[in-house]
Protein backbone atom coordinates (compact mmCIF):
# COMPACT_ATOMS: atom_id res chain seq x y z
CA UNK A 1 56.57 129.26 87.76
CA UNK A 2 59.64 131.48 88.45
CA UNK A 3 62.56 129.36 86.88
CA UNK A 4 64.85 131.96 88.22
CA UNK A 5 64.07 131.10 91.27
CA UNK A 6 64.76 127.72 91.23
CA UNK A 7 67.94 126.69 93.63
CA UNK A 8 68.45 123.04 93.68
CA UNK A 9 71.35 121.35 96.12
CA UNK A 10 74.01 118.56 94.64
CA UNK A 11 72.36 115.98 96.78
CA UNK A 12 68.82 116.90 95.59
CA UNK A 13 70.03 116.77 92.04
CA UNK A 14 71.73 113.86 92.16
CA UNK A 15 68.82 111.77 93.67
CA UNK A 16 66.25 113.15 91.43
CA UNK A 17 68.41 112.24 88.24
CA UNK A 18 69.07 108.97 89.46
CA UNK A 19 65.51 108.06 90.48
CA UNK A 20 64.70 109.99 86.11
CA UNK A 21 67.37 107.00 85.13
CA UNK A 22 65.82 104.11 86.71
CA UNK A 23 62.35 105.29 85.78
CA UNK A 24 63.70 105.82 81.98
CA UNK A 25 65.11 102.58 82.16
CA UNK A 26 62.19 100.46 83.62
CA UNK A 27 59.60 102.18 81.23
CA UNK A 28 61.53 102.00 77.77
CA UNK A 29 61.01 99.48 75.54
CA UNK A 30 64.80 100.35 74.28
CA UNK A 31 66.68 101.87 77.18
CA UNK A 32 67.54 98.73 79.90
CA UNK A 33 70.50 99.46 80.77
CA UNK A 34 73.20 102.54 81.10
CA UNK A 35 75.25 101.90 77.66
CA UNK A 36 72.05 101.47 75.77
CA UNK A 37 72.27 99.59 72.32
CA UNK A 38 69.55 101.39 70.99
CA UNK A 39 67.09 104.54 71.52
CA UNK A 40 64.01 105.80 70.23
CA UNK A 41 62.51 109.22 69.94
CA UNK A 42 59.69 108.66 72.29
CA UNK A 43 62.43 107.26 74.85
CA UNK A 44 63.16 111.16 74.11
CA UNK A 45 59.44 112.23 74.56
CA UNK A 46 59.45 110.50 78.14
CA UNK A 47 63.24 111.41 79.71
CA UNK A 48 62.09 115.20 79.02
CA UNK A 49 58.64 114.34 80.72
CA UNK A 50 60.51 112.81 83.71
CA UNK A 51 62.28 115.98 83.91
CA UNK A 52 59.66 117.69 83.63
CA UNK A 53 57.49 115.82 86.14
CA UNK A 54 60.64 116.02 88.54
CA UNK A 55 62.33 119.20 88.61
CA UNK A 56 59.75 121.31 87.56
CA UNK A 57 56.25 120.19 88.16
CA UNK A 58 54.88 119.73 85.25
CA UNK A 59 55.06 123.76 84.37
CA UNK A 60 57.56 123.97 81.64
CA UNK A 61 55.41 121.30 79.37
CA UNK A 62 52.31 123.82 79.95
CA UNK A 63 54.64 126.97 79.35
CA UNK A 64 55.38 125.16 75.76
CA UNK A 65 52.01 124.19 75.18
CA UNK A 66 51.21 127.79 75.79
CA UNK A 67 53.31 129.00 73.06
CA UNK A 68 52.89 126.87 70.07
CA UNK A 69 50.17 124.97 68.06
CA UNK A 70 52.02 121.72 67.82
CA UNK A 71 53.57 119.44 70.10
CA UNK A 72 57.28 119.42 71.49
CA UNK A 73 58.94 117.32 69.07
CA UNK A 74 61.91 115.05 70.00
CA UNK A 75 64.60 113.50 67.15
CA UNK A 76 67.76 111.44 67.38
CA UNK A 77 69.86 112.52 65.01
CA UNK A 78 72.42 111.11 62.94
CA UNK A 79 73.52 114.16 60.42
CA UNK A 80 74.79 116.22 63.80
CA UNK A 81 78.53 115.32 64.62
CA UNK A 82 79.84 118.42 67.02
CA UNK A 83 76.49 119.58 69.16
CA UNK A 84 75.68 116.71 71.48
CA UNK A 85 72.26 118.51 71.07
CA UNK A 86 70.17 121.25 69.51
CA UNK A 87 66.87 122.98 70.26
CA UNK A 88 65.03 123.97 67.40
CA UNK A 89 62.87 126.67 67.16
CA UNK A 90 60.63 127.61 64.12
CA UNK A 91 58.60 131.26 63.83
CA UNK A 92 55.76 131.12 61.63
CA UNK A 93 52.85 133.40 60.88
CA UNK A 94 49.66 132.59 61.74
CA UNK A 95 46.43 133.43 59.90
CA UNK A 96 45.73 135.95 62.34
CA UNK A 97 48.73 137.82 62.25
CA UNK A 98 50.36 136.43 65.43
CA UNK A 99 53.62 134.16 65.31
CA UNK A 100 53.16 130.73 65.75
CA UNK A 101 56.51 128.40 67.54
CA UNK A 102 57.29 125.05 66.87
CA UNK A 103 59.86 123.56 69.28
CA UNK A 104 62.27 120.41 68.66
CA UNK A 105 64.90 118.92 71.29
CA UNK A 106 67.08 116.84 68.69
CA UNK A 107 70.17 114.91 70.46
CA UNK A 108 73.35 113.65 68.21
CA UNK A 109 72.50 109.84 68.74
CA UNK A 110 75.82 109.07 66.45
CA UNK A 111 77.80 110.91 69.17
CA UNK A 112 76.40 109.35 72.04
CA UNK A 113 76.58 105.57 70.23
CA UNK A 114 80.73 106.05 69.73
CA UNK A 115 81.20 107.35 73.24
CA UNK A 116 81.95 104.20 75.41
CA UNK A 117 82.33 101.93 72.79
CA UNK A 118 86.05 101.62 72.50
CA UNK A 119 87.32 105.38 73.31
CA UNK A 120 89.39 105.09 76.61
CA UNK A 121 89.14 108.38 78.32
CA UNK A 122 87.34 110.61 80.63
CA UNK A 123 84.15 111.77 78.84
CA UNK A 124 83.22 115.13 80.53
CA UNK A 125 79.37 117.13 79.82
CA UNK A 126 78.61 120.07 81.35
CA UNK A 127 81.25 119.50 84.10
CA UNK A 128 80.44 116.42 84.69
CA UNK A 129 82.02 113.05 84.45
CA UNK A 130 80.13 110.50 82.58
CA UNK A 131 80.71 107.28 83.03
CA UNK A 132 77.70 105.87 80.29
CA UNK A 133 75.47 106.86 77.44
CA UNK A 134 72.48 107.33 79.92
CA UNK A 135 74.26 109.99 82.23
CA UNK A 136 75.85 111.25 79.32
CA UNK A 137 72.15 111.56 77.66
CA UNK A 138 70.63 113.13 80.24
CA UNK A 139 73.46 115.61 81.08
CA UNK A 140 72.83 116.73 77.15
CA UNK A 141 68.83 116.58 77.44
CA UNK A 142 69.49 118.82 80.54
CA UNK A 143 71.21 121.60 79.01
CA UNK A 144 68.48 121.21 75.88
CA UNK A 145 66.21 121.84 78.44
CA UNK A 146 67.63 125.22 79.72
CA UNK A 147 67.20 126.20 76.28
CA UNK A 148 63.93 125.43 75.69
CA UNK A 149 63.20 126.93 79.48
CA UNK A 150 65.12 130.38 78.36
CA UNK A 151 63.40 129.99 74.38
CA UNK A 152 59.84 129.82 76.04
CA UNK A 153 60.51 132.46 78.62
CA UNK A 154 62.56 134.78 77.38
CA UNK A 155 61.81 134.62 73.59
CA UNK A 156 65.96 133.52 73.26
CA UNK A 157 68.69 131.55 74.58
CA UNK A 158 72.53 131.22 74.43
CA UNK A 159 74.89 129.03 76.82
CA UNK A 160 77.57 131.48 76.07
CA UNK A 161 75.68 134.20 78.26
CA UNK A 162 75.41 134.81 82.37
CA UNK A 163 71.52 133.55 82.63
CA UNK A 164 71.79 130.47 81.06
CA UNK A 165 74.96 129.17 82.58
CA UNK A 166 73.17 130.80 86.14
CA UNK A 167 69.66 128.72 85.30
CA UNK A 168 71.82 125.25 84.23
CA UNK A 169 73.90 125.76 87.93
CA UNK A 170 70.82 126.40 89.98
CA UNK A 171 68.67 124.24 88.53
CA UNK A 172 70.73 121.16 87.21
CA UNK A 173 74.19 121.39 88.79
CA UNK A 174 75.90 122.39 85.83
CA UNK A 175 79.49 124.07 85.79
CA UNK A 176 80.31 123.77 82.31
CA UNK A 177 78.51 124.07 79.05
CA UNK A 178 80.30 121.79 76.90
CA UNK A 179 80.33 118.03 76.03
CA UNK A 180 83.41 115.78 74.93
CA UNK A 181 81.53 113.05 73.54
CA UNK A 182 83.70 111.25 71.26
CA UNK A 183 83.89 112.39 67.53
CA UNK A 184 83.77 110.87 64.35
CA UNK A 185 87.26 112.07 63.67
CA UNK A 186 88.33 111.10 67.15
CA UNK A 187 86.54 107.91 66.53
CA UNK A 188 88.23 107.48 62.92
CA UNK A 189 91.74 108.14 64.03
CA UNK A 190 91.83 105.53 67.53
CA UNK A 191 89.48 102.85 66.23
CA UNK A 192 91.06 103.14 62.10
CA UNK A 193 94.53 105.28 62.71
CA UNK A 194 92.98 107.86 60.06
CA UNK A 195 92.94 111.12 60.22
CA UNK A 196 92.50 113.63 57.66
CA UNK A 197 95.16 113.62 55.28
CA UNK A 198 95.76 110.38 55.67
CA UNK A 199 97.21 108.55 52.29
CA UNK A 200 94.60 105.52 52.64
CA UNK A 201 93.36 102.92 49.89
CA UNK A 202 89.84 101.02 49.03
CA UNK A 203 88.59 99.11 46.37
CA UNK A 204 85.76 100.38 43.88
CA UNK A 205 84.01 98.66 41.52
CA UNK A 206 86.81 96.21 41.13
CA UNK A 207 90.03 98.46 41.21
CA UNK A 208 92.10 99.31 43.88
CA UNK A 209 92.27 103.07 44.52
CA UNK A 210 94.41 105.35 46.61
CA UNK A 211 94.02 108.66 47.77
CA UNK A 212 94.02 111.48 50.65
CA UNK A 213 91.00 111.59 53.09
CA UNK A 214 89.88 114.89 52.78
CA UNK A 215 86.48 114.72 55.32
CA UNK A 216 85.30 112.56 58.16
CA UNK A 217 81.68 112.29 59.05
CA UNK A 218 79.49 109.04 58.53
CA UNK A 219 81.99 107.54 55.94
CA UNK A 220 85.48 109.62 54.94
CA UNK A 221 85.43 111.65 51.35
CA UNK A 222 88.67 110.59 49.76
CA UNK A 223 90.57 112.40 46.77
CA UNK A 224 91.96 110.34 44.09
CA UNK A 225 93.60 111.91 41.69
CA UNK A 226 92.10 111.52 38.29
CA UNK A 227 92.23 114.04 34.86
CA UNK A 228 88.28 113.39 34.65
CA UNK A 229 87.72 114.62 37.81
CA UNK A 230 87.09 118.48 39.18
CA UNK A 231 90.20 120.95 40.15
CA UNK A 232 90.93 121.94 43.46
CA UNK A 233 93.06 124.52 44.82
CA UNK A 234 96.48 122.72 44.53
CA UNK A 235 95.86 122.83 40.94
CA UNK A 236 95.52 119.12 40.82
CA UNK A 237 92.23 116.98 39.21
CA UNK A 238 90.59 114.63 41.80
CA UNK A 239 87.58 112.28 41.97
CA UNK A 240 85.46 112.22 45.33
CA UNK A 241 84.72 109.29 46.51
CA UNK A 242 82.01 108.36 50.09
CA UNK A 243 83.75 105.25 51.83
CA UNK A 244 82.60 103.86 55.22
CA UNK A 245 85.55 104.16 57.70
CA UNK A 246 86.05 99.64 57.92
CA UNK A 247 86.86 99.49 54.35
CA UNK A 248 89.76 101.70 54.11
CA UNK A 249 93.49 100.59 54.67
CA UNK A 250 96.67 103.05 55.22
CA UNK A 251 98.56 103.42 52.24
């Protein structure tokens, strides 16, 4: 298939994703409704098969298939807090000489599980306007998909350059390449009030401790200042502590 070739209109897009969401949601085991509680990878496995199935006729799946030994992998991730997804791509040598490929979509399930869930404001992917974790989703497995379409192709892929933002218009609609699913910072400072720097205090083994939140990701790393503990660049001795966002208070 020519994926350059592809020219999709709005209302053709917008049916076929609609009629990928109902079929997503009437096949998972998981996925019932649009803010989904929960997800699975092979909820994954079958949205990209949809997609597949529907926009492309089954030809991208053989094009992987064509360059790798192992199946398309799909992961929700928890460890990835900026990208609301990655494709992975891993070169290996084979015995005989040629490079093998092994291809993963991952998709930041933290991300998507904060957005809607108590962050009041527009929530924009790839230019457009999400109004639930499943559009949201499949906006994100969309642009995944470009990559893996470009990867498989073209042997590369960036959604900073001309043919990736042309093949994600044509094919999908797109007129942006960015997401602004809600972050664990963004998350941390309107659901807690903390942000980093914040003076904030917990209790460890017993004693109360303050300090200054110095990272947000899953839980915040806080700095409490303590002549056992290691230097840092203020000249001043901390202690690092890993404590989940609900058991801190502001100092």
């Amino acid at each position: 298939m020519d994926f350059l070739a592809i020219r999709n209109a709005p209302d053709q897009i917008a049916a076929r994703t609609a009629a990928i969401a109902a079929a997503l949601m009437a096949r998972s085991l998981r996925v019932k409704e649009p803010n989904f509680k929960l997800i699975g990878n092979d909820d994954l496995s079958r949205l990209f098969d949809l997609y597949d199935r529907d926009f492309f006729d089954g030809q991208l799946a053989l094009q992987v298939k064509t360059k790798t030994t192992t199946p398309l992998q799909f992961a929700i991730s928890t460890r990835m807090t900026s990208a609301g997804g990655k494709t992975i791509v891993q070169r290996q040598p084979g015995a005989d000489g040629t490079q093998r490929f092994h291809y993963q979509i991952a998709i930041a399930g933290r991300l998507l599980f904060m957005t809607f869930g108590g962050v009041d404001r527009p929530v924009i992917v790839n230019g457009f306007t999400c109004t639930d974790r499943l559009s949201a989703l499949q906006r994100i497995m969309e642009h995944e998909i470009i990559h893996l379409l470009e990867l498989t192709t073209f042997g590369d892929s960036s959604c900073g350059a001309r043919r990736f933002k042309v093949l994600a218009a044509n094919i999908f609609g797109h007129t942006g390449t960015k997401h602004a699913l809600v972050t664990p910072r963004e998350h941390a400072a309107v659901r807690h009030g903390i942000t980093l720097g914040s003076m904030v205090t917990f209790e460890f083994e017993g004693r109360k401790l303050v300090g200054r939140v110095n990272r947000i990701h899953r839980r915040a790393t806080v700095l409490v200042e303590d002549s056992d503990g290691v230097r840092y660049t203020d000249g001043k001795w901390y202690r690092k502590y890993y404590i989940p966002l609900a058991f801190l208070g502001i100092a």
